[in-house]
C-alpha atoms as a PDB file:
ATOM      1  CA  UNK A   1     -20.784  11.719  15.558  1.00  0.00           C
ATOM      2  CA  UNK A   2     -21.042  15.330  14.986  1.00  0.00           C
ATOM      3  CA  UNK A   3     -20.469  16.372  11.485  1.00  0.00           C
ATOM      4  CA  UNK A   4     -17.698  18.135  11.935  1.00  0.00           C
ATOM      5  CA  UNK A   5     -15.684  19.301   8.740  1.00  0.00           C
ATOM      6  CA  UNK A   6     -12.099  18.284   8.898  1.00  0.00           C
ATOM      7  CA  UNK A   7      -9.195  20.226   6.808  1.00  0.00           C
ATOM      8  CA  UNK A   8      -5.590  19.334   5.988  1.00  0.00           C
ATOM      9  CA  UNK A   9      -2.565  20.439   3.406  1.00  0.00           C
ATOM     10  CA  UNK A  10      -1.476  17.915   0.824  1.00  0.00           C
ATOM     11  CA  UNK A  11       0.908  18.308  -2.205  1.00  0.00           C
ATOM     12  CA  UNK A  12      -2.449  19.063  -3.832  1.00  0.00           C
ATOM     13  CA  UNK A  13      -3.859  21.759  -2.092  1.00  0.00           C
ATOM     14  CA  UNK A  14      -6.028  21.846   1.031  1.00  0.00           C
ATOM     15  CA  UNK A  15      -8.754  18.890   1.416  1.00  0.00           C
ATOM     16  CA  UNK A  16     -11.938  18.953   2.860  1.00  0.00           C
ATOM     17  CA  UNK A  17     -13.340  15.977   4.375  1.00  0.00           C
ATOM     18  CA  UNK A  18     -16.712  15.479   6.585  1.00  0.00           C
ATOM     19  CA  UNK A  19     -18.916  12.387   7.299  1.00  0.00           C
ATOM     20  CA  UNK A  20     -21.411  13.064   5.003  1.00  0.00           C
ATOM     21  CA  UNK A  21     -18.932  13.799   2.411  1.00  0.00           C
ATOM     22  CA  UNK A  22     -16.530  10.266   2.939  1.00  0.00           C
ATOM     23  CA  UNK A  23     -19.960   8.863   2.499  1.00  0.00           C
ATOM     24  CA  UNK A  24     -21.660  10.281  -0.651  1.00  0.00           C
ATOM     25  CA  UNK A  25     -18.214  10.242  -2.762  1.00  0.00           C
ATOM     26  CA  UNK A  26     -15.605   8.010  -1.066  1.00  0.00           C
ATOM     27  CA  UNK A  27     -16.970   4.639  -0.165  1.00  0.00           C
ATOM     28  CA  UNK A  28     -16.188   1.711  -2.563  1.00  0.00           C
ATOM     29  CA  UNK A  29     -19.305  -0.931  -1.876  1.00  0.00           C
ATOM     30  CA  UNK A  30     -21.658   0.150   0.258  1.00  0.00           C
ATOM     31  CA  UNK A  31     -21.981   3.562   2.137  1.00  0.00           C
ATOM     32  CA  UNK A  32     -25.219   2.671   3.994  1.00  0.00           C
ATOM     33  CA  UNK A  33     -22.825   0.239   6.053  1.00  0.00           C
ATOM     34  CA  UNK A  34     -20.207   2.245   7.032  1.00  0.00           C
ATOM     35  CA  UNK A  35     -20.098   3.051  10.658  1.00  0.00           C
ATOM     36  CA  UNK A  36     -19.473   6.433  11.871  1.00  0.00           C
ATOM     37  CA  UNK A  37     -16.085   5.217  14.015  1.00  0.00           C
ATOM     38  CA  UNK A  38     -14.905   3.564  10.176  1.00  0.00           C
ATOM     39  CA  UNK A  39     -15.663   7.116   8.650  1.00  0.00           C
ATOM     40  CA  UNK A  40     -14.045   9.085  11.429  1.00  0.00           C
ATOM     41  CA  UNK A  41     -10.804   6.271  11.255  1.00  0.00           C
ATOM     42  CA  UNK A  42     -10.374   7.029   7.332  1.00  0.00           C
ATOM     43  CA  UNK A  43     -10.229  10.929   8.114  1.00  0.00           C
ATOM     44  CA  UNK A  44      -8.033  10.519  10.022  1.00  0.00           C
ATOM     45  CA  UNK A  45      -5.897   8.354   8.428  1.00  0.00           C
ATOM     46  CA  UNK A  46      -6.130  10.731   5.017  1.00  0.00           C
ATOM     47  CA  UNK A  47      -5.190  13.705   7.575  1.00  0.00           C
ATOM     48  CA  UNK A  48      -2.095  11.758   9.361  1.00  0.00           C
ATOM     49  CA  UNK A  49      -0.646  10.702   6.322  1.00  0.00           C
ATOM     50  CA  UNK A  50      -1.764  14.039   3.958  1.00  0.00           C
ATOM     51  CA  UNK A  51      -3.655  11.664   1.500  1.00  0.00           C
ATOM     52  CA  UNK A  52      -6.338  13.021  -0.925  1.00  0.00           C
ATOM     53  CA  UNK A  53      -9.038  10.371  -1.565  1.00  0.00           C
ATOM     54  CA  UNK A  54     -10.513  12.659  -4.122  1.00  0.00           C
ATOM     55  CA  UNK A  55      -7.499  11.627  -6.578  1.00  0.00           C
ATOM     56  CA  UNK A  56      -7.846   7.983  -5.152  1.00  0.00           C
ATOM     57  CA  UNK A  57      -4.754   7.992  -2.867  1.00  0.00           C
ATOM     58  CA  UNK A  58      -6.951   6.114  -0.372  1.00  0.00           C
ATOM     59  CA  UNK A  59     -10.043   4.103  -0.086  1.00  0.00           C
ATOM     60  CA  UNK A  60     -12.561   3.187   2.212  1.00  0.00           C
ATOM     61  CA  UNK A  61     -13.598  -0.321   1.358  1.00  0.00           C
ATOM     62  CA  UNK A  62     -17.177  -1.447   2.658  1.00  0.00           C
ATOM     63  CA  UNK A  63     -19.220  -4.401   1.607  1.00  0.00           C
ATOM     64  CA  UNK A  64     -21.833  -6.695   3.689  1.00  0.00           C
ATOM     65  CA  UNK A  65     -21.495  -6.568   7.605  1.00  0.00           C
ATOM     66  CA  UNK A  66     -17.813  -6.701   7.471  1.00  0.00           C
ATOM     67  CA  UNK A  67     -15.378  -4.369   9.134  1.00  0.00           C
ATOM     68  CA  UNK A  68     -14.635  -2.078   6.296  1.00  0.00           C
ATOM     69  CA  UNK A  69     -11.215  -1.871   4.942  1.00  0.00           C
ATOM     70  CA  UNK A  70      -8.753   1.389   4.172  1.00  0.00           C
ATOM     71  CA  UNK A  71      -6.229   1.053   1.410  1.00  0.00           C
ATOM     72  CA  UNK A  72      -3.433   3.210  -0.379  1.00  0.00           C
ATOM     73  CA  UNK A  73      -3.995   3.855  -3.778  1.00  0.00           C
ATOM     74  CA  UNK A  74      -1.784   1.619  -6.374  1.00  0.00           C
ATOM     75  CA  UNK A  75       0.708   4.476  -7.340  1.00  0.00           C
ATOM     76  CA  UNK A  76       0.750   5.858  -3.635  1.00  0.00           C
ATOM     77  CA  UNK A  77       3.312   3.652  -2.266  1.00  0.00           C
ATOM     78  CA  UNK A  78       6.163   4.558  -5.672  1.00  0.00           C
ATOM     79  CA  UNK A  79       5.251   8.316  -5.361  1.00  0.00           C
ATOM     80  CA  UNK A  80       5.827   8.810  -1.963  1.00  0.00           C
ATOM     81  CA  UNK A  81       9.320   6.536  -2.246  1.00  0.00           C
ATOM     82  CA  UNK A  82       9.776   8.281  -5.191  1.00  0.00           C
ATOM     83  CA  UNK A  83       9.781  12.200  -2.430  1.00  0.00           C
ATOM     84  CA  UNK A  84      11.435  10.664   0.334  1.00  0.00           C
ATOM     85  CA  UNK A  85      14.474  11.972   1.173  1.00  0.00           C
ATOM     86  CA  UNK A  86      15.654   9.149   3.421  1.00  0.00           C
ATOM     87  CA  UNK A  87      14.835   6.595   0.615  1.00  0.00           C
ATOM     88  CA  UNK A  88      17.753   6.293  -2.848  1.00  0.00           C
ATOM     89  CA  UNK A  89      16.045   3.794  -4.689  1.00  0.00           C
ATOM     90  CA  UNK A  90      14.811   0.892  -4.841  1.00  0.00           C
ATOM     91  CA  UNK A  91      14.482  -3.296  -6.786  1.00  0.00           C
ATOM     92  CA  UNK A  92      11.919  -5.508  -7.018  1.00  0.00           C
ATOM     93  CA  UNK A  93      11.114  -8.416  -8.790  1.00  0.00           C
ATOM     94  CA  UNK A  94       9.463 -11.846  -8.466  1.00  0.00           C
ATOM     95  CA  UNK A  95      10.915 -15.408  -7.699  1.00  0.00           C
ATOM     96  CA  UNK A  96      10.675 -17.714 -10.427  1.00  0.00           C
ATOM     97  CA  UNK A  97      11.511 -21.865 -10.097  1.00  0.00           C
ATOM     98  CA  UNK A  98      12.395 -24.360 -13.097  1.00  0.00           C
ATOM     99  CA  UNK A  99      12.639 -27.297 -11.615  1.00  0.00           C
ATOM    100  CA  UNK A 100      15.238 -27.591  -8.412  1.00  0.00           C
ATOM    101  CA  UNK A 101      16.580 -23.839 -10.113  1.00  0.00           C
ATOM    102  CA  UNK A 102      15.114 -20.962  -8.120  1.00  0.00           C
ATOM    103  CA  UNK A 103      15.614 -17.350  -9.387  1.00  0.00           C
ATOM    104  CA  UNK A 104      15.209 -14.070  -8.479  1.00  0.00           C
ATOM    105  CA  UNK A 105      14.172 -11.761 -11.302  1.00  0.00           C
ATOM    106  CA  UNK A 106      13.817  -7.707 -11.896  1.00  0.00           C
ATOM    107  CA  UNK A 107      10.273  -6.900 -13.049  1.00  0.00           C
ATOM    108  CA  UNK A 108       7.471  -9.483 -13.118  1.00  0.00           C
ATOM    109  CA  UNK A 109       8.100 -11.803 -16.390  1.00  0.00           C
ATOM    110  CA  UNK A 110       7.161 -15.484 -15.535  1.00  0.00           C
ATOM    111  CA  UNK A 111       8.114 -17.689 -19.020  1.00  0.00           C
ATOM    112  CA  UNK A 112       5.670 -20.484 -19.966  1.00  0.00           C
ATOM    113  CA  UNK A 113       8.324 -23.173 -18.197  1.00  0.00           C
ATOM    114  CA  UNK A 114       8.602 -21.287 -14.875  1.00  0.00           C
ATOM    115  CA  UNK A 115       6.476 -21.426 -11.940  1.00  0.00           C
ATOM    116  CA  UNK A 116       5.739 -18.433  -9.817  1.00  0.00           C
ATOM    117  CA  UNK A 117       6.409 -18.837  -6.234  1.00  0.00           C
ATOM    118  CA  UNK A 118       6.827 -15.519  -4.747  1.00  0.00           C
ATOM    119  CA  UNK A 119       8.328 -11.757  -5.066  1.00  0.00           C
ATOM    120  CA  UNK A 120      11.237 -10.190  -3.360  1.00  0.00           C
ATOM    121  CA  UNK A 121      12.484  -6.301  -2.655  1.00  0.00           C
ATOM    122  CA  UNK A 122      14.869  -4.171  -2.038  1.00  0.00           C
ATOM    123  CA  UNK A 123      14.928  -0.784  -0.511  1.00  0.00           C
ATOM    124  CA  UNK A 124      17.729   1.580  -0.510  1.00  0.00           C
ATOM    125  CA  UNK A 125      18.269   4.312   2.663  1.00  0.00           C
ATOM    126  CA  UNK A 126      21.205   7.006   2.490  1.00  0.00           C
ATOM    127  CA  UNK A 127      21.454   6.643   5.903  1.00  0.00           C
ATOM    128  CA  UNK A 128      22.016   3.115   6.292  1.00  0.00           C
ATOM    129  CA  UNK A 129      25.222   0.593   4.534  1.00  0.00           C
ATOM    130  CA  UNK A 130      23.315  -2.058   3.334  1.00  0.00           C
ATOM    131  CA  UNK A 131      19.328  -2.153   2.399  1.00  0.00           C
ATOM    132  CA  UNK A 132      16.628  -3.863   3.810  1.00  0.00           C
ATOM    133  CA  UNK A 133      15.280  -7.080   1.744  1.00  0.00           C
ATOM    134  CA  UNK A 134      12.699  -8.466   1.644  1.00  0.00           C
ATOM    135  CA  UNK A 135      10.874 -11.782   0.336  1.00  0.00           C
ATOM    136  CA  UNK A 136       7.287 -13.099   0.124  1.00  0.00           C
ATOM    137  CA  UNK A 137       5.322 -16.088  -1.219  1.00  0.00           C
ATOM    138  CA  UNK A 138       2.719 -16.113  -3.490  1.00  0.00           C
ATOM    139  CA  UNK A 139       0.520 -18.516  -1.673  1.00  0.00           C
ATOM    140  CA  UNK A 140       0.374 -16.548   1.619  1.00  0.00           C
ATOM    141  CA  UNK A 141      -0.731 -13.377  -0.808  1.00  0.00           C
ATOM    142  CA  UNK A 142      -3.430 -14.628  -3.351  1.00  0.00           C
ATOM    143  CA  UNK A 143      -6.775 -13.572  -2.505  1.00  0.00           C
ATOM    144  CA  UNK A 144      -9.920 -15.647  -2.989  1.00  0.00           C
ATOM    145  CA  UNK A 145     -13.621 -14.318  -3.750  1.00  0.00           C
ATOM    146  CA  UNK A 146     -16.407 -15.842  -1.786  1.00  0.00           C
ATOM    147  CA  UNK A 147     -16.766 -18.440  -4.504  1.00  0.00           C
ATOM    148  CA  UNK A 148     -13.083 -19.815  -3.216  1.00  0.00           C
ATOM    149  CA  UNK A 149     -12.343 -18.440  -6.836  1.00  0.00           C
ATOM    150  CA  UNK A 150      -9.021 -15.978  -7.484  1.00  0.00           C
ATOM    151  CA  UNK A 151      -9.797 -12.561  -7.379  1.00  0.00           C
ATOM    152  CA  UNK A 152      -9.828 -10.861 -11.333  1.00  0.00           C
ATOM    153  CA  UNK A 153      -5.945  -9.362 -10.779  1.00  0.00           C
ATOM    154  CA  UNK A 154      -4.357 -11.878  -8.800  1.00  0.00           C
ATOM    155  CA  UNK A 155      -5.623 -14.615 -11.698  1.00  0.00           C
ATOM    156  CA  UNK A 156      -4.825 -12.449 -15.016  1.00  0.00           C
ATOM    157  CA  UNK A 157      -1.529 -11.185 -13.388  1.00  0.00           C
ATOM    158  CA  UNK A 158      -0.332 -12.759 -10.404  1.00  0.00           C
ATOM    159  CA  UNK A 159       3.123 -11.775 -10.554  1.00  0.00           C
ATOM    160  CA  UNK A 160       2.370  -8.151 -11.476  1.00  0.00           C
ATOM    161  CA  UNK A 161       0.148  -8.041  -7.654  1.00  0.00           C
ATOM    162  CA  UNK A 162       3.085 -10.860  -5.607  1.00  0.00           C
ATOM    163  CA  UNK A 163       5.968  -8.071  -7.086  1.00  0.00           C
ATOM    164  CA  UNK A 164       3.606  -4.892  -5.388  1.00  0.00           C
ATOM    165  CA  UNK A 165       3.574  -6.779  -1.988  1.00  0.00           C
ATOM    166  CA  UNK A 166       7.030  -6.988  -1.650  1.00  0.00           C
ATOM    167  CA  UNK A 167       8.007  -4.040  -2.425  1.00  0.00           C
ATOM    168  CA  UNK A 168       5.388  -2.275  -0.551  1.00  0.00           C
ATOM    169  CA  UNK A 169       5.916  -4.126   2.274  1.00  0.00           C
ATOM    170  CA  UNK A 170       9.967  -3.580   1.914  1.00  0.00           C
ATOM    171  CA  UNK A 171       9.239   0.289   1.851  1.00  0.00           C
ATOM    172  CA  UNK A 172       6.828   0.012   5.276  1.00  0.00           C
ATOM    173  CA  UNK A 173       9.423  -1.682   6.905  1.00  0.00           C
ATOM    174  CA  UNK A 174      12.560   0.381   5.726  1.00  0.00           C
ATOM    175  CA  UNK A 175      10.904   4.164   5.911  1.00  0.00           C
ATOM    176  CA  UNK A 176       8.559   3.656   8.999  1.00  0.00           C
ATOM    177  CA  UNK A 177       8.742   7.249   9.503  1.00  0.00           C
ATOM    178  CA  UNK A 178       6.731   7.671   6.093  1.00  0.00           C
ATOM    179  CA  UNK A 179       4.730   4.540   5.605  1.00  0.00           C
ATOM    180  CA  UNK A 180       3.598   3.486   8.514  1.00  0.00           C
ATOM    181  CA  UNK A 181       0.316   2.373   8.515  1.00  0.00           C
ATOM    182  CA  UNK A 182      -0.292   2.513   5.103  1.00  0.00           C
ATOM    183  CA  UNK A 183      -1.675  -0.737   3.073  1.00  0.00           C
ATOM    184  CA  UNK A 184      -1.509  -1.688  -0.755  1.00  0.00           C
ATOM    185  CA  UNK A 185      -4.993  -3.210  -2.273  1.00  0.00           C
ATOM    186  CA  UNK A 186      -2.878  -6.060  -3.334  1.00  0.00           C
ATOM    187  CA  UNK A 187      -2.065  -6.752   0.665  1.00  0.00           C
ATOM    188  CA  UNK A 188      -5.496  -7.006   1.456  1.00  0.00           C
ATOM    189  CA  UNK A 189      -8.653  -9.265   0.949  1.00  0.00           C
ATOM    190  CA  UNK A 190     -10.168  -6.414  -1.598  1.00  0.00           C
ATOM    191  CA  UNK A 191     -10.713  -7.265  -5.288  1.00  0.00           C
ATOM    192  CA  UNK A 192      -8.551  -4.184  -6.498  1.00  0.00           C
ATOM    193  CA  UNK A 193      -9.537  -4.704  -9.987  1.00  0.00           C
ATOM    194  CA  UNK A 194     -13.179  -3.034  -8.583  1.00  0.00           C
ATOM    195  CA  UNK A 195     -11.800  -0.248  -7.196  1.00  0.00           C
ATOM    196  CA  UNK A 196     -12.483   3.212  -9.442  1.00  0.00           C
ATOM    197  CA  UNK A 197      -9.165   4.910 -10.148  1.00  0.00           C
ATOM    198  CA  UNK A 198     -10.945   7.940 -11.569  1.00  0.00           C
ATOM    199  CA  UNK A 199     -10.307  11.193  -9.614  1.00  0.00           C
ATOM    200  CA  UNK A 200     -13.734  12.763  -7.894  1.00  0.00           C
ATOM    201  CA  UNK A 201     -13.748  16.554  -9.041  1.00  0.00           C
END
């Protein structure tokens, strides 16, 4: 691949992107792995969806031999909700069980007595009568390390990550037109907890 200089408007001003640039300052794990197709699919995924991966709304994830991996950045998903004008809100929270009593909780507390079995959403549209829900276990979502270990986040603060995937999930499903194609860290098999959240100047 040619390489060409790609250049897009975001709410941040005009970004710049090339190969050579995704490569020296926007790879998380190794750059000498990423293919050129990888680096021309996370252009063009920052251009589609007017992402700057200079203040780490998007990452290109590439370790070993594996096909490398493009995430949102963590506060990506609530800022964007936060602009839309089809979206008027929105709930999360996780779902708790003490013994045969199952509940569905705002936030992400989990008490000492309670075990945490998954998180749920809800996502408001003022052009639609009811909103969409949505629930999801915590089993299906915890990521493992190589070691069969849980990665750092998902092990210090499990609900915290199973509350994210709901609601992220909740907002890709109710506001296609704005989240399509866009993926949390927490969704993914990516230790999040690695990834730098520091802007690139």
């Amino acid at each position: 691949m040619a390489n060409s200089i790609m250049k897009y408007e975001t709410d941040n001003g005009e970004i710049t992107l090339s190969k050579d640039i995704v490569k020296r300052y926007l790879v998380s794990g190794d750059p000498s792995r990423v293919t050129d197709q990888e680096v021309v699919m996370f252009m063009q995924m920052c251009k589609y969806q007017n992402l700057n991966p200079f203040l780490r709304e998007a990452y290109l994830i590439k370790f070993s031999n594996a096909p490398a991996t493009m995430v949102t950045g963590k506060d990506t998903f609530v800022k964007r909700a936060a602009k839309s004008k089809l979206c008027t809100g929105y709930e999360a929270g996780v779902i708790v069980q003490r013994k045969d009593e199952v509940e569905y909780r705002k936030g992400a507390l989990v008490l000492p007595n309670e075990a945490l079995v998954g998180g749920w959403a809800k996502v408001y549209r003022k052009d639609w009568q009811v909103p969409l829900e949505n629930t999801v276990g915590l089993e299906e979502y915890q990521r493992y390390n190589s070691k069969g270990e849980l990665m750092s986040n998902w092990s210090k603060m499990p609900a915290t990550m199973i509350r994210k995937v709901a609601l992220v999930q909740a907002l890709r499903e109710a506001i296609p037109e704005e989240f399509s194609g866009l993926y949390s860290p927490e969704e993914m098999p990516v230790d999040d907890s690695k990834l730098d959240e520091i802007p690139i100047e």
